[in-house]
PDB file of N, CA and C in Angstrom:
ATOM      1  N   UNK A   1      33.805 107.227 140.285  1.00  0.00           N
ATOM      2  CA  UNK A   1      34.144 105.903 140.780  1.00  0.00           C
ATOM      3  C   UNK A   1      32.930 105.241 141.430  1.00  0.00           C
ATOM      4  N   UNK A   2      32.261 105.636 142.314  1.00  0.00           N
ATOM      5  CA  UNK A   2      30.919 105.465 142.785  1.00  0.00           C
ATOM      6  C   UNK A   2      30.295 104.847 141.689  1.00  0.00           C
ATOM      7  N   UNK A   3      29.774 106.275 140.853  1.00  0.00           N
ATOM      8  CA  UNK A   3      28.809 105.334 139.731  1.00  0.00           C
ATOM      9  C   UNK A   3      29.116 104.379 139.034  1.00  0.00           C
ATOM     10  N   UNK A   4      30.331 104.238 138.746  1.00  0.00           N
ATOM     11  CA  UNK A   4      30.976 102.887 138.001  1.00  0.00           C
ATOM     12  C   UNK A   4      30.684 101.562 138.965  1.00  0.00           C
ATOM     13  N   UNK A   5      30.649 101.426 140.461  1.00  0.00           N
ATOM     14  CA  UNK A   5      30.435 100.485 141.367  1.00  0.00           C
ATOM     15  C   UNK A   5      28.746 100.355 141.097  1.00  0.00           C
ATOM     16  N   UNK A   6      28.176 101.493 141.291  1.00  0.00           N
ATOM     17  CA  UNK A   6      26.803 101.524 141.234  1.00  0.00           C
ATOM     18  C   UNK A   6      25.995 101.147 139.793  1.00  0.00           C
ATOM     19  N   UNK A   7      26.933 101.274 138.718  1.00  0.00           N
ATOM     20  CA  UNK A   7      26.729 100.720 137.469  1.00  0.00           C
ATOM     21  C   UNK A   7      26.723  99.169 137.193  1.00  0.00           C
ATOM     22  N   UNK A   8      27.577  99.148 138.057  1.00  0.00           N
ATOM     23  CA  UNK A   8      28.289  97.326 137.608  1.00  0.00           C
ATOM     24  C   UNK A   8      27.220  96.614 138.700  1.00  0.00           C
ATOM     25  N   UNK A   9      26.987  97.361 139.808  1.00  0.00           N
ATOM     26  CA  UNK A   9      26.034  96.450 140.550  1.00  0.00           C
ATOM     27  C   UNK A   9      24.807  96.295 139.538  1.00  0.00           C
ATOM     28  N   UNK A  10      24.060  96.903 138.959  1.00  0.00           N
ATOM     29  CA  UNK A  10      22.777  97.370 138.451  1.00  0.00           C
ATOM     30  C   UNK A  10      23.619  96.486 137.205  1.00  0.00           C
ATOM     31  N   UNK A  11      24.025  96.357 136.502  1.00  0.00           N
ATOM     32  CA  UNK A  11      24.272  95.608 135.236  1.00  0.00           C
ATOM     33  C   UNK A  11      24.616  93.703 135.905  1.00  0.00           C
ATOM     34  N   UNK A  12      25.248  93.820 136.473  1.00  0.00           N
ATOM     35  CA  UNK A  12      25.167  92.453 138.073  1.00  0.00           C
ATOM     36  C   UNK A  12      23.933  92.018 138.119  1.00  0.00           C
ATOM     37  N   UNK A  13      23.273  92.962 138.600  1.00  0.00           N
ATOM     38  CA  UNK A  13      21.738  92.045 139.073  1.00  0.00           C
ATOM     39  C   UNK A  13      20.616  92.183 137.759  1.00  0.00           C
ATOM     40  N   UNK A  14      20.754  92.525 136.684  1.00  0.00           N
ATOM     41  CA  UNK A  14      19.879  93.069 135.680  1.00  0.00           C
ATOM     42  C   UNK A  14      20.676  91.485 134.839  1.00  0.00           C
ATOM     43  N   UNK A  15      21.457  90.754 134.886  1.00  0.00           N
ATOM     44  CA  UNK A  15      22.084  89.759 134.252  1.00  0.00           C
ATOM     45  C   UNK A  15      21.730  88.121 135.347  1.00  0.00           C
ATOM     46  N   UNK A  16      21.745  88.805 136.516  1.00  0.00           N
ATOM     47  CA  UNK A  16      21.118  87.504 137.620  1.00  0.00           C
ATOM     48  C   UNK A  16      19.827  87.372 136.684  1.00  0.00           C
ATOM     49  N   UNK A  17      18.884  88.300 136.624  1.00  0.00           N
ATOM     50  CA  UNK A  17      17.554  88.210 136.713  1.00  0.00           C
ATOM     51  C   UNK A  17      17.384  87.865 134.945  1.00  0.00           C
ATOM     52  N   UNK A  18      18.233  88.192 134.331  1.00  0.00           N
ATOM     53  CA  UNK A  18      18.220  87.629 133.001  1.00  0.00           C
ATOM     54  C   UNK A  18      18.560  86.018 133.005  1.00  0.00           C
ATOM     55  N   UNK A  19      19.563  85.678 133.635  1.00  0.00           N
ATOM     56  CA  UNK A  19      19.778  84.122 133.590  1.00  0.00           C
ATOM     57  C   UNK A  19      18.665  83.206 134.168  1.00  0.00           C
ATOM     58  N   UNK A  20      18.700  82.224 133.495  1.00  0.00           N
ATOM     59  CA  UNK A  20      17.787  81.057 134.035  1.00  0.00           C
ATOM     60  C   UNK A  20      18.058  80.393 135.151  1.00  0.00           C
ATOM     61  N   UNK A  21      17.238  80.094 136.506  1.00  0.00           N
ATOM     62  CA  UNK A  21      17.589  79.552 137.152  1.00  0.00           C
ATOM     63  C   UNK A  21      18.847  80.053 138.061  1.00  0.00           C
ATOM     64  N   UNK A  22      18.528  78.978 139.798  1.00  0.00           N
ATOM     65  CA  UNK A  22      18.966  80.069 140.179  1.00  0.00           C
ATOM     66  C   UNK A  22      20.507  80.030 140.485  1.00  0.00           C
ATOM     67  N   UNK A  23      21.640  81.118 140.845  1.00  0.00           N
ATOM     68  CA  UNK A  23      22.606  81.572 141.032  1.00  0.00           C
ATOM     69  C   UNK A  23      23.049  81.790 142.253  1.00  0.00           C
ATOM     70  N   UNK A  24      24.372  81.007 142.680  1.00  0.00           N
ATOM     71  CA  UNK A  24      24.774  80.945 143.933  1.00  0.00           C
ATOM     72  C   UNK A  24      25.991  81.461 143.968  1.00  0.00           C
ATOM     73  N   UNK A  25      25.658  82.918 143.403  1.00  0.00           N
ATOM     74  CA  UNK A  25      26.887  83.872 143.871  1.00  0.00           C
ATOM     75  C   UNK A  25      26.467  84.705 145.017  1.00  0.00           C
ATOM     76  N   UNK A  26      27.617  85.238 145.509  1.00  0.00           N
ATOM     77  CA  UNK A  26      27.332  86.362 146.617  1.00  0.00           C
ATOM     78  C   UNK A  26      27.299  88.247 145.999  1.00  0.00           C
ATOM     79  N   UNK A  27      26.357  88.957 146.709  1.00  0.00           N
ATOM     80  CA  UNK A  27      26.977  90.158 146.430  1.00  0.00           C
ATOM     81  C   UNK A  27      28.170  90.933 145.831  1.00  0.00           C
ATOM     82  N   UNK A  28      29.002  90.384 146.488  1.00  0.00           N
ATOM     83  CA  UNK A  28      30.571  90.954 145.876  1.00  0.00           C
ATOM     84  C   UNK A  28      30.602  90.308 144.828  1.00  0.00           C
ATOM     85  N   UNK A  29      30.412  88.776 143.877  1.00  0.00           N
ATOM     86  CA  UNK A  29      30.470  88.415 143.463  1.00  0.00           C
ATOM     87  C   UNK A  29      29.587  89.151 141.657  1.00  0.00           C
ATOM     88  N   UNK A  30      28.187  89.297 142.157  1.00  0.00           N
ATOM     89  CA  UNK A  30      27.576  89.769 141.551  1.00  0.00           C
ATOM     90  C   UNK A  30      28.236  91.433 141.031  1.00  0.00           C
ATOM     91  N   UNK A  31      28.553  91.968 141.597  1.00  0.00           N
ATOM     92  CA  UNK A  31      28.960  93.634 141.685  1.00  0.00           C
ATOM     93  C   UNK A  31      30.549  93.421 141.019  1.00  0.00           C
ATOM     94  N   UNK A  32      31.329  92.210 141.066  1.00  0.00           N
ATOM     95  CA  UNK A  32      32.701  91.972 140.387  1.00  0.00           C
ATOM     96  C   UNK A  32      32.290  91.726 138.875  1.00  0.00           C
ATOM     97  N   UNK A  33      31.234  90.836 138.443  1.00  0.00           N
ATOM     98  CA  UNK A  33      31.094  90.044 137.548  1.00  0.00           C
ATOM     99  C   UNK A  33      30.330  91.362 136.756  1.00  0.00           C
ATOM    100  N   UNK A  34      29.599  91.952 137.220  1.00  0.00           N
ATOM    101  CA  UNK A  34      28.829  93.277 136.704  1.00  0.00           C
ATOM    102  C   UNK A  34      29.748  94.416 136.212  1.00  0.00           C
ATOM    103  N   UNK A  35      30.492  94.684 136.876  1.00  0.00           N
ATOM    104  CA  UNK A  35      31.974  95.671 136.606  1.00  0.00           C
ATOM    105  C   UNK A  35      32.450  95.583 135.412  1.00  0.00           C
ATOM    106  N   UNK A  36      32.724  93.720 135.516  1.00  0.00           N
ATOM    107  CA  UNK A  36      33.848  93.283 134.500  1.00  0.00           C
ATOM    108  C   UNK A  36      32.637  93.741 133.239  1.00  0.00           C
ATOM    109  N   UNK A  37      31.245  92.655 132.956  1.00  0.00           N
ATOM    110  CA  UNK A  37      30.812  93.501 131.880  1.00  0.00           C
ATOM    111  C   UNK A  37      30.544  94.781 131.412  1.00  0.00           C
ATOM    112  N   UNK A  38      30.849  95.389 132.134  1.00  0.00           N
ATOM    113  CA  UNK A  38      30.407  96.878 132.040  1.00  0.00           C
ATOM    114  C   UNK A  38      31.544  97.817 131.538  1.00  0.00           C
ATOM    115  N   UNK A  39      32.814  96.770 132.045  1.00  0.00           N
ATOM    116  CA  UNK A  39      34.088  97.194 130.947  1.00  0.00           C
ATOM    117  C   UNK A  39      34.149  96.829 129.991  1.00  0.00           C
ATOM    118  N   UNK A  40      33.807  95.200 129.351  1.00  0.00           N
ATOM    119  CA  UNK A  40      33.722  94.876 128.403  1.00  0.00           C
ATOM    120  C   UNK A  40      32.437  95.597 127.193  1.00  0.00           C
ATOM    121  N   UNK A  41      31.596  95.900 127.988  1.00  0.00           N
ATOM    122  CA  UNK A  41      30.684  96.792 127.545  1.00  0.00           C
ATOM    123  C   UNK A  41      31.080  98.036 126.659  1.00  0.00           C
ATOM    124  N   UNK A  42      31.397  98.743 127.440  1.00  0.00           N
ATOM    125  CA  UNK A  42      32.274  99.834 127.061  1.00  0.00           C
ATOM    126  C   UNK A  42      33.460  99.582 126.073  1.00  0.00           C
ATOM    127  N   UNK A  43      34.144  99.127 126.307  1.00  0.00           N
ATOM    128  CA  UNK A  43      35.118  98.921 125.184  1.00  0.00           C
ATOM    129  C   UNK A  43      34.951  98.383 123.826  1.00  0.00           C
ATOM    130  N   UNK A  44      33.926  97.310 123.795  1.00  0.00           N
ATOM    131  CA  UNK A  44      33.198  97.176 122.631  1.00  0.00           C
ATOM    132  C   UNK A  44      32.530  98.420 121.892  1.00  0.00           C
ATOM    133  N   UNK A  45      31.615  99.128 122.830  1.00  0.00           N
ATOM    134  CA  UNK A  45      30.709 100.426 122.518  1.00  0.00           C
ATOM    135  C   UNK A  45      32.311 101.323 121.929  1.00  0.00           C
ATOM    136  N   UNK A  46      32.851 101.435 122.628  1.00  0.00           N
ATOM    137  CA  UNK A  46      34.158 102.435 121.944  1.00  0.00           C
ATOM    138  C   UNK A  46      34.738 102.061 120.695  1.00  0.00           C
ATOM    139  N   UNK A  47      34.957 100.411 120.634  1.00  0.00           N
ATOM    140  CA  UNK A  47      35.452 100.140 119.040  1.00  0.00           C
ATOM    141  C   UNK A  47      34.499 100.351 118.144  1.00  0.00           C
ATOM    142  N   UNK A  48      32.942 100.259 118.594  1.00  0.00           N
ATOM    143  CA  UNK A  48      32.051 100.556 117.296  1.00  0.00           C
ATOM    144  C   UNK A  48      32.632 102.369 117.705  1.00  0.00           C
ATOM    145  N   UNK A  49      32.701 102.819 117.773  1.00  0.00           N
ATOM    146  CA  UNK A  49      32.543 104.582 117.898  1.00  0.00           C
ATOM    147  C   UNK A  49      31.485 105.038 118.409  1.00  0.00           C
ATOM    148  N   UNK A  50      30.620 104.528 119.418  1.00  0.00           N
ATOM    149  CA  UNK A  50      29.380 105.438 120.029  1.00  0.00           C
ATOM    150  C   UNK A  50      29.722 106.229 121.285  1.00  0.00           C
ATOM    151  N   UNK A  51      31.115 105.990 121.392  1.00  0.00           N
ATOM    152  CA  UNK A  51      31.653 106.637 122.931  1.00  0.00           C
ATOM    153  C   UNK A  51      32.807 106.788 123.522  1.00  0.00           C
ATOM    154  N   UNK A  52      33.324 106.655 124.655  1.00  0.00           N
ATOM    155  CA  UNK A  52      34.253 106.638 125.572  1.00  0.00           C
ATOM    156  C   UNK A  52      33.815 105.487 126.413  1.00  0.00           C
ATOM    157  N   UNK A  53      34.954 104.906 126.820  1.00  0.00           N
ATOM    158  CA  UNK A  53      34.846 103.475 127.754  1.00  0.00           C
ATOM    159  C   UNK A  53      33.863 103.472 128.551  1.00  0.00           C
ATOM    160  N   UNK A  54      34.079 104.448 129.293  1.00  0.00           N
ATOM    161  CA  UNK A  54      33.302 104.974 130.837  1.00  0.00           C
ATOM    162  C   UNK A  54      32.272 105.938 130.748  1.00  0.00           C
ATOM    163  N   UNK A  55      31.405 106.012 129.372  1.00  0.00           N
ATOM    164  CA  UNK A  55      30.709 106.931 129.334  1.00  0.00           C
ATOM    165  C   UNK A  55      29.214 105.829 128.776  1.00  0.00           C
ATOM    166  N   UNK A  56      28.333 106.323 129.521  1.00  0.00           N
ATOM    167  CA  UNK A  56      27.124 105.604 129.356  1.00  0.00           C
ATOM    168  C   UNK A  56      26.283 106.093 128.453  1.00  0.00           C
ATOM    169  N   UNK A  57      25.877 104.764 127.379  1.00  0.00           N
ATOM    170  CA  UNK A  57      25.428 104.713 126.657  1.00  0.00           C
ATOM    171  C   UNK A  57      24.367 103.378 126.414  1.00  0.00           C
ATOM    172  N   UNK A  58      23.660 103.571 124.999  1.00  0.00           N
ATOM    173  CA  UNK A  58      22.961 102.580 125.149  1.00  0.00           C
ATOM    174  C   UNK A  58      23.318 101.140 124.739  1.00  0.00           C
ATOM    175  N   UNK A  59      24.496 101.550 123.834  1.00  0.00           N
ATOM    176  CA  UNK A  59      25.077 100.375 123.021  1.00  0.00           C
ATOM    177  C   UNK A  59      25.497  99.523 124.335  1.00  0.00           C
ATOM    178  N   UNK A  60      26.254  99.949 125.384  1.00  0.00           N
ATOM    179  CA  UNK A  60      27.825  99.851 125.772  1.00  0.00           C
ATOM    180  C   UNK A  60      26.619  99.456 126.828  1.00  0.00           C
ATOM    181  N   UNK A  61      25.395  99.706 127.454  1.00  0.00           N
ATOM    182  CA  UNK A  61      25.044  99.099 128.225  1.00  0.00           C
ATOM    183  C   UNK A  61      24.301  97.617 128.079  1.00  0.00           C
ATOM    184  N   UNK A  62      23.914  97.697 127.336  1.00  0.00           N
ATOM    185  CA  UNK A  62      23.317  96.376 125.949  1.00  0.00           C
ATOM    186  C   UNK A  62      24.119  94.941 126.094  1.00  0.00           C
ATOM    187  N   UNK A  63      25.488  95.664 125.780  1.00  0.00           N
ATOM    188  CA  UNK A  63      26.252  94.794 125.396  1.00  0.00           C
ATOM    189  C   UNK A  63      27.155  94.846 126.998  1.00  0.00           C
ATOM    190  N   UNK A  64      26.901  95.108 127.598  1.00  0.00           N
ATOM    191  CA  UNK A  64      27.782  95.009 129.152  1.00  0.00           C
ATOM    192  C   UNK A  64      26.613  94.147 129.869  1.00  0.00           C
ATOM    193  N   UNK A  65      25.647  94.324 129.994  1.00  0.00           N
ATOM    194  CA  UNK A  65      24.621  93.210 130.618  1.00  0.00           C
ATOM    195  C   UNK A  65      24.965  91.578 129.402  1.00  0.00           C
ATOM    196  N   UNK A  66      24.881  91.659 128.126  1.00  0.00           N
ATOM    197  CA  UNK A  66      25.165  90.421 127.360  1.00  0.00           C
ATOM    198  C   UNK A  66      26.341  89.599 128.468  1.00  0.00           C
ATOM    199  N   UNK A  67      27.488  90.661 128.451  1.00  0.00           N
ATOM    200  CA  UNK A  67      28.800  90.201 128.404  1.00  0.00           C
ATOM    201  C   UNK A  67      28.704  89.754 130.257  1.00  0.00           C
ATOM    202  N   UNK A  68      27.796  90.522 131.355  1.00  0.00           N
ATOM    203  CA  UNK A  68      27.967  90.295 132.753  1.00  0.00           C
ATOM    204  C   UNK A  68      26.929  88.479 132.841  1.00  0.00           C
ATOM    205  N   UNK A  69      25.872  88.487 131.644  1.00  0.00           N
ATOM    206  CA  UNK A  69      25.134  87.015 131.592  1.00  0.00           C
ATOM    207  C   UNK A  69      26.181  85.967 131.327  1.00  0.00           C
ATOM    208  N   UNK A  70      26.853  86.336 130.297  1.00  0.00           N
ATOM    209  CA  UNK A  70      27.726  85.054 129.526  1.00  0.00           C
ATOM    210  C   UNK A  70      29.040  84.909 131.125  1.00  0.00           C
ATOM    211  N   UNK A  71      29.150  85.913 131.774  1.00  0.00           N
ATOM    212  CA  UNK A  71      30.125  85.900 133.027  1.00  0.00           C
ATOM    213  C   UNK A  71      30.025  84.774 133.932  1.00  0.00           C
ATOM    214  N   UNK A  72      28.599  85.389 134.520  1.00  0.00           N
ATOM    215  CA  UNK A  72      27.532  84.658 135.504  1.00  0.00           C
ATOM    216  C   UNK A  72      27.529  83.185 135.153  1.00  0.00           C
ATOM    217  N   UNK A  73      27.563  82.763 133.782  1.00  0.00           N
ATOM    218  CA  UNK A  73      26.960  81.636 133.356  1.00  0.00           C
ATOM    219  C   UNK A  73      28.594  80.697 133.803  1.00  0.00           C
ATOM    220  N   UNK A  74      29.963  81.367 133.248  1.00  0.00           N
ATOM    221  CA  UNK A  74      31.425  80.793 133.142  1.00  0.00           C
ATOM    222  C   UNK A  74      30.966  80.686 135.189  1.00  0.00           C
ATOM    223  N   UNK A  75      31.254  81.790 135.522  1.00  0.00           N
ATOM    224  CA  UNK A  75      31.535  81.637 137.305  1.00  0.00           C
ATOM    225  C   UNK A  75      30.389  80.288 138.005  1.00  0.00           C
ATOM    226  N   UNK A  76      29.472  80.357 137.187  1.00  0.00           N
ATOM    227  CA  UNK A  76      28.273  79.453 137.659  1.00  0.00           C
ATOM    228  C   UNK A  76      29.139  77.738 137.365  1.00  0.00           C
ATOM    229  N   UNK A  77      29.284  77.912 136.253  1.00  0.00           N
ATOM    230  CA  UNK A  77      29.900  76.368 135.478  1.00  0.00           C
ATOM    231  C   UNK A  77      30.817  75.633 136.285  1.00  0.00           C
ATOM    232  N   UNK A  78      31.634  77.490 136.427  1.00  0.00           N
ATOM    233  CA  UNK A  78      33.462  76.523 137.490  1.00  0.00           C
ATOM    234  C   UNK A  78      33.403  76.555 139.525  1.00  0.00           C
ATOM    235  N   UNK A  79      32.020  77.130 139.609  1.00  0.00           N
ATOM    236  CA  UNK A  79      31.421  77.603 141.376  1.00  0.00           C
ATOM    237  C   UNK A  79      30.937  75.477 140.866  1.00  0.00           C
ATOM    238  N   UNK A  80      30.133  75.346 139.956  1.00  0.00           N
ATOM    239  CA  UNK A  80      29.486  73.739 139.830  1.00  0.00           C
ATOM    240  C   UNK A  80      30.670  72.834 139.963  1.00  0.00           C
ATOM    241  N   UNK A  81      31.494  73.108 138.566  1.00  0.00           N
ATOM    242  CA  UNK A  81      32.792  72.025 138.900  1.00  0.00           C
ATOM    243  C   UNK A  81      33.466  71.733 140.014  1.00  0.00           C
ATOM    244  N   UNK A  82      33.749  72.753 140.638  1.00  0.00           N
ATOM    245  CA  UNK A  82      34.644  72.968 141.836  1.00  0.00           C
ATOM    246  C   UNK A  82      33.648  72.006 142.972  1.00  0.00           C
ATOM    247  N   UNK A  83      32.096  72.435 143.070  1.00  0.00           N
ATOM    248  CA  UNK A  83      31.697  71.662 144.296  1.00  0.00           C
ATOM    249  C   UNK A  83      31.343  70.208 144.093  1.00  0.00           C
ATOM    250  N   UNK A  84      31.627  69.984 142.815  1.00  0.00           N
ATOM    251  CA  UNK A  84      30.878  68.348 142.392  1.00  0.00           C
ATOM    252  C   UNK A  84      33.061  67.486 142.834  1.00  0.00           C
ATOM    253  N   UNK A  85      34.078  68.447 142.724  1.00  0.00           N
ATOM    254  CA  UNK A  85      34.878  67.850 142.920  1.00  0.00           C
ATOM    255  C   UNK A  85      35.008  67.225 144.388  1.00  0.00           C
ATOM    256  N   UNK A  86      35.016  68.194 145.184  1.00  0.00           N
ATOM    257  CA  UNK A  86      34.886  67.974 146.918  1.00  0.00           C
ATOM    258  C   UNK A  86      33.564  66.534 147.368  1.00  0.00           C
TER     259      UNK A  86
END
Protein backbone atom coordinates (compact mmCIF):
# COMPACT_ATOMS: atom_id res chain seq x y z
CA UNK A 1 0.00 0.00 0.00
CA UNK A 2 2.88 2.39 0.77
CA UNK A 3 4.51 1.80 -2.52
CA UNK A 4 1.39 2.25 -4.46
CA UNK A 5 1.12 5.96 -2.58
CA UNK A 6 4.83 6.29 -3.22
CA UNK A 7 4.28 5.22 -6.87
CA UNK A 8 1.45 7.53 -7.69
CA UNK A 9 3.34 10.38 -6.02
CA UNK A 10 6.52 9.76 -8.35
CA UNK A 11 4.18 9.19 -11.50
CA UNK A 12 2.26 12.79 -10.01
CA UNK A 13 5.26 14.75 -10.17
CA UNK A 14 7.12 12.97 -13.24
CA UNK A 15 3.63 14.26 -15.24
CA UNK A 16 3.80 18.00 -13.41
CA UNK A 17 7.26 18.22 -14.84
CA UNK A 18 6.13 16.73 -18.18
CA UNK A 19 3.29 19.34 -18.64
CA UNK A 20 3.84 22.73 -19.97
CA UNK A 21 3.62 25.48 -17.87
CA UNK A 22 2.82 25.99 -14.64
CA UNK A 23 0.22 23.92 -12.36
CA UNK A 24 -1.79 25.05 -9.49
CA UNK A 25 -2.47 21.91 -7.85
CA UNK A 26 -1.62 21.00 -4.33
CA UNK A 27 0.28 17.93 -3.08
CA UNK A 28 -2.67 15.80 -2.33
CA UNK A 29 -3.83 16.78 -5.49
CA UNK A 30 -0.79 15.78 -7.39
CA UNK A 31 -0.40 12.21 -5.38
CA UNK A 32 -4.58 11.69 -6.23
CA UNK A 33 -4.15 12.49 -9.90
CA UNK A 34 -0.81 10.23 -9.95
CA UNK A 35 -2.65 7.15 -8.28
CA UNK A 36 -5.51 7.48 -10.60
CA UNK A 37 -2.87 7.12 -13.61
CA UNK A 38 -1.07 4.58 -12.24
CA UNK A 39 -4.35 2.55 -12.13
CA UNK A 40 -5.18 3.39 -15.38
CA UNK A 41 -1.69 2.46 -16.16
CA UNK A 42 -1.89 -0.79 -14.98
CA UNK A 43 -4.98 -1.89 -16.26
CA UNK A 44 -4.17 -1.00 -19.70
CA UNK A 45 -0.56 -2.86 -19.15
CA UNK A 46 -2.88 -5.94 -17.98
CA UNK A 47 -5.23 -5.86 -21.11
CA UNK A 48 -2.11 -5.85 -23.36
CA UNK A 49 -0.82 -9.03 -21.11
CA UNK A 50 2.56 -7.66 -19.71
CA UNK A 51 1.22 -8.06 -16.09
CA UNK A 52 -0.93 -7.72 -13.09
CA UNK A 53 -2.63 -4.32 -12.27
CA UNK A 54 -0.37 -3.58 -9.35
CA UNK A 55 2.68 -5.00 -10.57
CA UNK A 56 5.37 -2.68 -12.00
CA UNK A 57 6.32 -2.63 -15.16
CA UNK A 58 7.54 -0.75 -17.97
CA UNK A 59 4.54 -0.66 -20.18
CA UNK A 60 2.05 0.11 -17.25
CA UNK A 61 4.43 2.82 -16.10
CA UNK A 62 4.67 4.57 -19.63
CA UNK A 63 1.31 4.60 -19.99
CA UNK A 64 0.30 5.65 -16.20
CA UNK A 65 2.51 8.88 -16.43
CA UNK A 66 0.60 9.46 -20.26
CA UNK A 67 -2.70 8.88 -18.50
CA UNK A 68 -1.58 11.12 -14.84
CA UNK A 69 -0.48 14.22 -17.88
CA UNK A 70 -3.81 13.98 -19.82
CA UNK A 71 -5.36 14.10 -15.78
CA UNK A 72 -3.35 17.15 -14.75
CA UNK A 73 -4.26 18.81 -17.99
CA UNK A 74 -8.67 17.88 -17.36
CA UNK A 75 -8.10 19.09 -13.33
CA UNK A 76 -6.05 22.15 -14.72
CA UNK A 77 -8.98 23.10 -17.44
CA UNK A 78 -11.98 22.69 -14.69
CA UNK A 79 -9.39 24.32 -11.36
CA UNK A 80 -9.38 27.41 -14.75
CA UNK A 81 -13.16 27.25 -15.40
CA UNK A 82 -14.22 27.22 -11.96
CA UNK A 83 -11.92 30.43 -11.07
CA UNK A 84 -12.72 32.53 -14.27
CA UNK A 85 -16.50 31.82 -12.97
CA UNK A 86 -16.16 33.58 -9.39
Amino acid sequence: MIGFIVAGLVIGALARLIKPGKQHLSLIATLLLGLAGSVIGGVIASALGTGDIFELNVLGFIVAVIAAVLLIGVAESLAGRNRAVR
